[in-house]
Protein backbone atom coordinates (compact mmCIF):
# COMPACT_ATOMS: atom_id res chain seq x y z
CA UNK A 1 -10.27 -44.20 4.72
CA UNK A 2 -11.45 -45.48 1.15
CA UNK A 3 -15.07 -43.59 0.93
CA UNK A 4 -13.76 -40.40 3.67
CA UNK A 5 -15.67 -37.39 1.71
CA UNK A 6 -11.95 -35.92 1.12
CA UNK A 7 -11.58 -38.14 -1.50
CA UNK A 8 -14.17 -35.96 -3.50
CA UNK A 9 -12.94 -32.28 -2.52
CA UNK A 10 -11.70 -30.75 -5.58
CA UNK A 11 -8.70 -28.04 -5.06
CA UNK A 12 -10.80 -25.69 -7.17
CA UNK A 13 -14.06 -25.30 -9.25
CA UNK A 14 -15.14 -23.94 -12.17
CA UNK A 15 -18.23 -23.27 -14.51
CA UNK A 16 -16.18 -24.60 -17.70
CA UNK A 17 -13.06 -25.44 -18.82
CA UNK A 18 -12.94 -21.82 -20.74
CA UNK A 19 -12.92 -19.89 -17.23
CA UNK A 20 -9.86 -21.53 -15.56
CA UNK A 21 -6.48 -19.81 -15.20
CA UNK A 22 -3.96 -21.21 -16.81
CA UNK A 23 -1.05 -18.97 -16.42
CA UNK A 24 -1.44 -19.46 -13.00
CA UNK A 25 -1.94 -22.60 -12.42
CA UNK A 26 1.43 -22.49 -14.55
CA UNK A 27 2.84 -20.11 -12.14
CA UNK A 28 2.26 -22.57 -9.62
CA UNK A 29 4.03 -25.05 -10.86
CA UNK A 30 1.33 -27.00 -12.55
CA UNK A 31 2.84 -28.53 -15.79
CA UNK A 32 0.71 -31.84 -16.82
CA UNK A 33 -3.46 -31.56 -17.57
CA UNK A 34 -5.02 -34.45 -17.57
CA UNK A 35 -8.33 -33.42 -19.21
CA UNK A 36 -11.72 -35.39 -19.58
CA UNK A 37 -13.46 -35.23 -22.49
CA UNK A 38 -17.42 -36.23 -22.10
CA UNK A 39 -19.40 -33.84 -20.37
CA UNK A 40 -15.87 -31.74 -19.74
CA UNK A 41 -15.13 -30.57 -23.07
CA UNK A 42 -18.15 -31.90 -25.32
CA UNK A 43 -21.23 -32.88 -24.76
CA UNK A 44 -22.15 -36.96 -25.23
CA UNK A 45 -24.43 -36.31 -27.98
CA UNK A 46 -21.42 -34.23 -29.90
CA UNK A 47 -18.68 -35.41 -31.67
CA UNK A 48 -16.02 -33.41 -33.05
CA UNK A 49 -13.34 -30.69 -31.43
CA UNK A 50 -14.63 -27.15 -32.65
CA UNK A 51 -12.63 -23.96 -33.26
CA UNK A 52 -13.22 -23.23 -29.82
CA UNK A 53 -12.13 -26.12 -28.16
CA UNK A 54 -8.78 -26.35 -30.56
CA UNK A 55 -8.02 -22.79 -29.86
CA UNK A 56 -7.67 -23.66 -25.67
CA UNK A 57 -5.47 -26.36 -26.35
CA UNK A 58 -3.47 -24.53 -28.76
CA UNK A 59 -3.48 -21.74 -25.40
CA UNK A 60 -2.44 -24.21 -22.71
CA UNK A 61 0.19 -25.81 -24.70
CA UNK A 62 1.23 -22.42 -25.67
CA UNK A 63 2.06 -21.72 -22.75
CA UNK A 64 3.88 -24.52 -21.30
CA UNK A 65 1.77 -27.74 -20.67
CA UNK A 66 1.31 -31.37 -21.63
CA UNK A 67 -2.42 -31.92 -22.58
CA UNK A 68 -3.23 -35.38 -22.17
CA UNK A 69 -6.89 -36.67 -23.17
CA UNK A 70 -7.93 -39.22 -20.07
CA UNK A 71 -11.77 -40.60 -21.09
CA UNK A 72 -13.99 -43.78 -19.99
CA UNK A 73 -15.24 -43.26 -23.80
CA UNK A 74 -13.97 -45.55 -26.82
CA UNK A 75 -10.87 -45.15 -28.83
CA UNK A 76 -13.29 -44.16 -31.57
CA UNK A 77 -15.54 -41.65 -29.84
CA UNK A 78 -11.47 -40.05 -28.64
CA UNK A 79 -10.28 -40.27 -32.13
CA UNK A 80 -13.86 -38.77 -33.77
CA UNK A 81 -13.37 -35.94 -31.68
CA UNK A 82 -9.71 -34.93 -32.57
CA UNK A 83 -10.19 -36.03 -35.85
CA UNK A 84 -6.54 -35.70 -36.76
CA UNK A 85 -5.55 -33.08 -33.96
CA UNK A 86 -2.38 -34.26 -32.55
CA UNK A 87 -2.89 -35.32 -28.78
CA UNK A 88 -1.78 -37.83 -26.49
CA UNK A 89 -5.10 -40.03 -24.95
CA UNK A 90 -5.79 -42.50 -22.81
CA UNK A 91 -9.43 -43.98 -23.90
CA UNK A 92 -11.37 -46.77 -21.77
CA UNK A 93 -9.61 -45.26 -18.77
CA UNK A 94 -11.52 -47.01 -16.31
CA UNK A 95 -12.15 -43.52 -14.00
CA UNK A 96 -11.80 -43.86 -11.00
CA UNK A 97 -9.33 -46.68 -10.74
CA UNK A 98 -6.06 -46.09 -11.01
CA UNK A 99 -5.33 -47.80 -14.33
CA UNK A 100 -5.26 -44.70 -16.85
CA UNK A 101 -4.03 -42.49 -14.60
CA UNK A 102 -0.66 -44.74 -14.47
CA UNK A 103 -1.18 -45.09 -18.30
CA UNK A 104 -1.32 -40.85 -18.48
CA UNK A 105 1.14 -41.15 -15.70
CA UNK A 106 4.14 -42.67 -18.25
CA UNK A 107 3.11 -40.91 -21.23
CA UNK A 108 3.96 -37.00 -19.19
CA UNK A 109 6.63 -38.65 -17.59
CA UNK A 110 6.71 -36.13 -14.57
CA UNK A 111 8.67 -36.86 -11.06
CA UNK A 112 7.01 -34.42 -9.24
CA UNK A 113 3.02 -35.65 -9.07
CA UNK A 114 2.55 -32.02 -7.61
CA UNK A 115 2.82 -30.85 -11.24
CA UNK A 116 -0.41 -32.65 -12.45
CA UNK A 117 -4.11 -31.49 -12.12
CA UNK A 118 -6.95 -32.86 -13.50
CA UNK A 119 -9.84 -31.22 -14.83
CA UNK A 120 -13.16 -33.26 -14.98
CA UNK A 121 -17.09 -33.02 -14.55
CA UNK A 122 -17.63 -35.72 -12.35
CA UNK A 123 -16.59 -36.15 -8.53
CA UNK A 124 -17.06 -39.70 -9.19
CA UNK A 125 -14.50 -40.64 -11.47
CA UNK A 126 -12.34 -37.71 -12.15
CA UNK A 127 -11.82 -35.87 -8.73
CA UNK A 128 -11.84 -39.14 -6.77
CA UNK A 129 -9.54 -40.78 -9.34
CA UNK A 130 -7.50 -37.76 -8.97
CA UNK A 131 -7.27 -38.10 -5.31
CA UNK A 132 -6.58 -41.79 -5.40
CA UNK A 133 -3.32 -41.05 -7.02
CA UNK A 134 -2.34 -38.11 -4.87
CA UNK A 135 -3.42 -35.48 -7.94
CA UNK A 136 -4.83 -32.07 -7.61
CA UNK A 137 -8.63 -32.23 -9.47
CA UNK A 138 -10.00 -29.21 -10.99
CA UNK A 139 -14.32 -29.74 -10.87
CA UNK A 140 -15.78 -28.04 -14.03
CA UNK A 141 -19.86 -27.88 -14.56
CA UNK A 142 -21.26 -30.99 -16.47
CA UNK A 143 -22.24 -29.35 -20.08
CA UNK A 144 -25.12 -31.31 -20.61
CA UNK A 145 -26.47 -33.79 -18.06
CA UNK A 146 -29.58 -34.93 -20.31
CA UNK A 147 -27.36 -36.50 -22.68
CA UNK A 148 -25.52 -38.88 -20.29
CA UNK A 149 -25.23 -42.25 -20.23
CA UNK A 150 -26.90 -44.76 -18.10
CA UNK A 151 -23.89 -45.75 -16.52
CA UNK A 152 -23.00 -41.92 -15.86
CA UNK A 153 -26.03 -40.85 -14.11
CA UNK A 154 -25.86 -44.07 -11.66
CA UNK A 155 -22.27 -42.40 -10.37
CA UNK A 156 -24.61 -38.93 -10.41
CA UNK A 157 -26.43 -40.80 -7.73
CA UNK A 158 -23.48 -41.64 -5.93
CA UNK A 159 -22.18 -38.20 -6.18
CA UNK A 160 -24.97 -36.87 -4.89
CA UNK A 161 -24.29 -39.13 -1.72
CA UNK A 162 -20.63 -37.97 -1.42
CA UNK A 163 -21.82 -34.10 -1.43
CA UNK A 164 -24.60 -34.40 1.22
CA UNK A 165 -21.31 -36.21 2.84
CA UNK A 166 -19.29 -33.25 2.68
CA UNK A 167 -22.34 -30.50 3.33
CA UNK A 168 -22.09 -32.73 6.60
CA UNK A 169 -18.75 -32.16 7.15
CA UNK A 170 -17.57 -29.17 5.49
CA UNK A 171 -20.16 -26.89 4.10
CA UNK A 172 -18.10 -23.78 3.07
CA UNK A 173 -16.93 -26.88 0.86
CA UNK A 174 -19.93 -27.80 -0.11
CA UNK A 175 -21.08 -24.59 -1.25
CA UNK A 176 -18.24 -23.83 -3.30
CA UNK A 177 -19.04 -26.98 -5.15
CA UNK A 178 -22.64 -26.69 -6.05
CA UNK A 179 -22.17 -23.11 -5.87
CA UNK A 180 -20.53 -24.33 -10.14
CA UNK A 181 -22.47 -27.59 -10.19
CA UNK A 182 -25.17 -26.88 -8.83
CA UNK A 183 -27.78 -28.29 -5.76
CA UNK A 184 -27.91 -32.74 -5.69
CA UNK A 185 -31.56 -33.58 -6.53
C-alpha cells in the first residue's frame, strides 16, 4: 500500500548523527550512507561544514564507507557547506521520490541494496524515500526546527499524521520514535 504507516518506520533512531554506531552498522554489512544535510547535519540558517562535522566523515570513511551527500537544498547551499571538502552529492534530490536516490544509487554503485542506509531528520522525505527504494533509514532528531522552511514544516504536518498512524498501529514503534524526536504537536 502507497501511504501503509510502514513506509515511515525507520530501522533505528537516534538523537544526532554524532551518536550512531558506525563500526557496527559496518559489521553488519552496511557499506553506502546516504546522508541528508539540512536539519541532519546543519542547521538551515548555517552554512559551512565545521571541524566537527569534517572530523565524522573523515571517521566513517575511515573506516570503510561511501559518504554520499543526498539534499532537497541547491547545488550552492551543498557546495557552501563543503566548501572544497571532497564529497560526492546529489542536490535538488526531490526527497521522497525516487529520483536522487537512483542518482546516489549509480554514483556507490552497490549490487546489494542491503548495504545502504540512510540517515535523515525527516520521516517525510528521507525514511519514506528510503523505504520506497527498499533502503534501511536511520531517523536522527531535527537540529533546529525554527529555522525550517515553509515547504519543510508543511511535510512536519504530514509527519505528524503518519506517527499518530503508527501510535495506532504499533506503539512500541511509536515510542521509540518520539522517544529521539520527540511528541507531534
Amino acid at each position: 500500500m502507497f501511504f501503509s504507516f510502514v513506509n515511515f518506520i525507520p530501522n533505528d533512531c537516534y538523537e544526532n548523527v554524532f551518536q550512531i554506531d558506525y563500526n557496527k552498522l559496518y559489521k553488519s554489512g552496511k557499506r553506502v550512507i546516504l546522508m541528508d544535510l539540512d536539519n541532519t547535519l546543519i542547521p538551515y540558517d548555517i552554512f559551512n561544514m565545521n571541524e566537527k562535522i569534517e572530523a565524522l566523515f573523515e571517521e566513517i570513511k575511515s573506516i570503510g564507507f561511501k559518504l554520499i551527500l543526498i539534499s532537497n537544498n541547491s547545488k550552492k547551499r551543498m557546495e557552501t557547506f563543503l566548501n572544497g571538502y571532497e564529497l560526492h552529492f546529489i542536490y535538488k534530490a526531490t526527497k521522497p521520490f525516487k529520483r536522487g536516490f537512483k542518482k546516489a544509487l549509480k554514483i556507490c554503485n552497490v549490487g546489494d541494496k542491503r548495504e545502504i542506509v540512510v540517515i535523515g531528520d525527516q520521516l517525510m522525505t528521507d525514511v519514506w524515500g528510503a523505504k520506497r527504494l527498499k533502503l534501511d533509514a536511520i531517523l536522527v532528531k531535527p537540529i533546529k526546527k525554527s529555522t525550517e522552511k515553509w515547504y519543510t514544516r508543511v511535510l512536519r504536518f504530514f509527519e505528524r499524521k503518519a506517527l499518530l498512524k503508527i501510535k495506532k498501529n504499533d506503539n512500541e514503534t511509536y515510542l521509540k520514535i518520539v522517544s529521539v524526536i520527540g511528541e507531534p504537536k
